[in-house]
Protein backbone atom coordinates (compact mmCIF):
# COMPACT_ATOMS: atom_id res chain seq x y z
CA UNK A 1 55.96 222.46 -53.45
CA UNK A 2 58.85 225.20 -54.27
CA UNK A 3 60.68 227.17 -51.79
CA UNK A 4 60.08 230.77 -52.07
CA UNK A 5 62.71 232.40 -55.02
CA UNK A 6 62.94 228.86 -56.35
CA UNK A 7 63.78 228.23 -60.12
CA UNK A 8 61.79 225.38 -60.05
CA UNK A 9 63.45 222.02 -62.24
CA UNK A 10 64.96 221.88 -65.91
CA UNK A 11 62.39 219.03 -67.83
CA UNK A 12 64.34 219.20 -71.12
CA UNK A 13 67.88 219.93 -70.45
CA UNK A 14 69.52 222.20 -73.20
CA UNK A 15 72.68 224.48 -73.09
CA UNK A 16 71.17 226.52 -76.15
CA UNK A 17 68.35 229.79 -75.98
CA UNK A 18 64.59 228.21 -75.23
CA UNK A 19 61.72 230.51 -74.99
CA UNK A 20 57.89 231.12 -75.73
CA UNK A 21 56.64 227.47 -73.88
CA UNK A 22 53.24 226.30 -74.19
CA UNK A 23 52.27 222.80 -72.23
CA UNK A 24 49.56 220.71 -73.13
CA UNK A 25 46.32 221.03 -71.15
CA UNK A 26 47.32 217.54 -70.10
CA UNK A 27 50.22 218.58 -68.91
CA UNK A 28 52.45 215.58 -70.57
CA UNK A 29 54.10 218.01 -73.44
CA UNK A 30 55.63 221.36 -73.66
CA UNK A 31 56.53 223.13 -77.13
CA UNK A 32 59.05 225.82 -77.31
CA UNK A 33 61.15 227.58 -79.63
CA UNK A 34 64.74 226.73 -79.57
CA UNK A 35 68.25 227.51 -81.60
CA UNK A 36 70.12 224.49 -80.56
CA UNK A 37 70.31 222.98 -84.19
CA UNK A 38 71.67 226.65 -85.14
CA UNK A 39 68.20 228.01 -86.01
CA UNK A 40 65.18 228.36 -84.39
CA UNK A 41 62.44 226.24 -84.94
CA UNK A 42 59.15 224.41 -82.65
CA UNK A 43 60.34 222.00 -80.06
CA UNK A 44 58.61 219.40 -78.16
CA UNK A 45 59.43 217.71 -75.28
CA UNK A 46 57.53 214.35 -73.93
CA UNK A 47 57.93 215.45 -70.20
CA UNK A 48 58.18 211.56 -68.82
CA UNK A 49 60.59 211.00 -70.52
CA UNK A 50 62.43 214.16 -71.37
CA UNK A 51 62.72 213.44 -75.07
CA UNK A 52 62.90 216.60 -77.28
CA UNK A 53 62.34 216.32 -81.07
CA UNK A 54 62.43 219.57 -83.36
CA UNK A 55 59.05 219.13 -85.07
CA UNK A 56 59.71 221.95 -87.81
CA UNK A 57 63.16 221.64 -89.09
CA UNK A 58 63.30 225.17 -91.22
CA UNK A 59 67.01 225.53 -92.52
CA UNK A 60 66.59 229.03 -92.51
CA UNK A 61 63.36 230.98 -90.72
CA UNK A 62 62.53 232.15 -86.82
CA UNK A 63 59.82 231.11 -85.24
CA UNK A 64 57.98 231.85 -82.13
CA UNK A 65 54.31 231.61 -80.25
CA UNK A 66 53.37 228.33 -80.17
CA UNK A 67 50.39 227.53 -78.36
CA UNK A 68 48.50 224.35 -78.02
CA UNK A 69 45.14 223.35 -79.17
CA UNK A 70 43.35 222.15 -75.63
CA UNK A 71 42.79 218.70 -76.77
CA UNK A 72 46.97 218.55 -77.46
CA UNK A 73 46.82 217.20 -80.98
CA UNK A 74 47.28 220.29 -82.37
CA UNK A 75 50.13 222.99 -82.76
CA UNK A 76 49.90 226.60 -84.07
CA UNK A 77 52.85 228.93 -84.58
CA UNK A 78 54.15 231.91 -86.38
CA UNK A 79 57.32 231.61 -88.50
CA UNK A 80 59.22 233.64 -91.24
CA UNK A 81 61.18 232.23 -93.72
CA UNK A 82 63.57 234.23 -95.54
CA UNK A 83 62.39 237.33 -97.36
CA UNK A 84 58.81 235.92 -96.67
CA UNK A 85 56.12 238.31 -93.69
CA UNK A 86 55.31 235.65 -90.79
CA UNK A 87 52.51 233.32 -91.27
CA UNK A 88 50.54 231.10 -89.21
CA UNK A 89 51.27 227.67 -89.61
CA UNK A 90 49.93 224.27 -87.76
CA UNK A 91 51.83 221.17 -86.53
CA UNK A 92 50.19 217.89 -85.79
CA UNK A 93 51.91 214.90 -84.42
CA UNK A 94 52.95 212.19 -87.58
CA UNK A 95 52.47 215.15 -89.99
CA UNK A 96 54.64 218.07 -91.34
CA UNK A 97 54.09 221.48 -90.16
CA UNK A 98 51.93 223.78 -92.94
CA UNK A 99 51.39 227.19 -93.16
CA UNK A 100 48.01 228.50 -93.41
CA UNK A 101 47.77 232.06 -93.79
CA UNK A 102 48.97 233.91 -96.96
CA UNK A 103 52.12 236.18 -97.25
CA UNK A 104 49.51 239.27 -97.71
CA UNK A 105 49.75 240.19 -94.18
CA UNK A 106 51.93 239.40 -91.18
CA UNK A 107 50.21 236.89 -88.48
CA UNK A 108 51.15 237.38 -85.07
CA UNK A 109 50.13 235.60 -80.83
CA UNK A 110 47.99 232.70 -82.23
CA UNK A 111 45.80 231.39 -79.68
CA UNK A 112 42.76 228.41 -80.21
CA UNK A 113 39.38 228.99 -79.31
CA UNK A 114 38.21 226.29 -76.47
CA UNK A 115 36.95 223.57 -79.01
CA UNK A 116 39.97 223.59 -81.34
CA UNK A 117 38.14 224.52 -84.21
CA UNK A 118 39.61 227.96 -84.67
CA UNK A 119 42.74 229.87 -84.21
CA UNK A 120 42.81 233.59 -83.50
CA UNK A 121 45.54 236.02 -84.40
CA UNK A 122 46.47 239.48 -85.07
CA UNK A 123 46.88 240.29 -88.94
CA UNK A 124 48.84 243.35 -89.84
CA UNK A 125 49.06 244.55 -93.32
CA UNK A 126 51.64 246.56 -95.06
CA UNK A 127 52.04 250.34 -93.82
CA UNK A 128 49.17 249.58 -90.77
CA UNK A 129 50.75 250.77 -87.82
């Protein structure tokens, strides 16, 4: 229980920007976006034990939105790589992130349907406004 105006508690302490966090329906992990390796990329934090890994690793791109299948096994995001429109792209634990949408149109707010099967987004193509 929190005292009214409370903060609440760090659960993956970091000196660097963190925003956009998604926790697992579970409630064990949270994924964010962070710039504490000097760009920003997916994070995700084990909350037991506070460990944070950076589960994207782009040298050079921003990304943003994650949001968690329900079951947890599954990550979708939006990044931008240099010169290139966002895309949607998927992590899953013990594999590399991918991206799954082509550069014809910029992906934006991914969110899963309730069995996982499908991910939702807005598409906007050149000169729509």
């Amino acid at each position: 229980r929190r005292e009214s105006g409370s903060l609440g508690d760090a659960v993956c302490d970091s000196t660097s920007m963190e925003r956009f966090p998604s926790i697992t329906a579970d409630g064990k992990r949270i994924a964010y976006v962070s710039n504490r390796e000097g760009t920003t990329n997916i994070w995700v934090c084990e909350l037991a034990t506070q460990r944070a890994e950076n589960v994207t690793q782009y040298a050079d791109a921003g990304t943003w939105s994650p949001t968690w299948a329900r079951d947890g096994k599954s990550l979708a995001f939006t990044v931008s790589e240099k010169g290139e429109t966002a895309r949607l792209a998927v992590w899953r634990p013990g594999e590399a992130a991918r991206k799954i949408t082509p550069t014809s149109f910029t992906v934006v707010n991914p969110s899963w349907d309730f069995d996982g099967e499908h991910i939702y987004f807005v598409a906007v193509s050149e000169g729509t406004r």
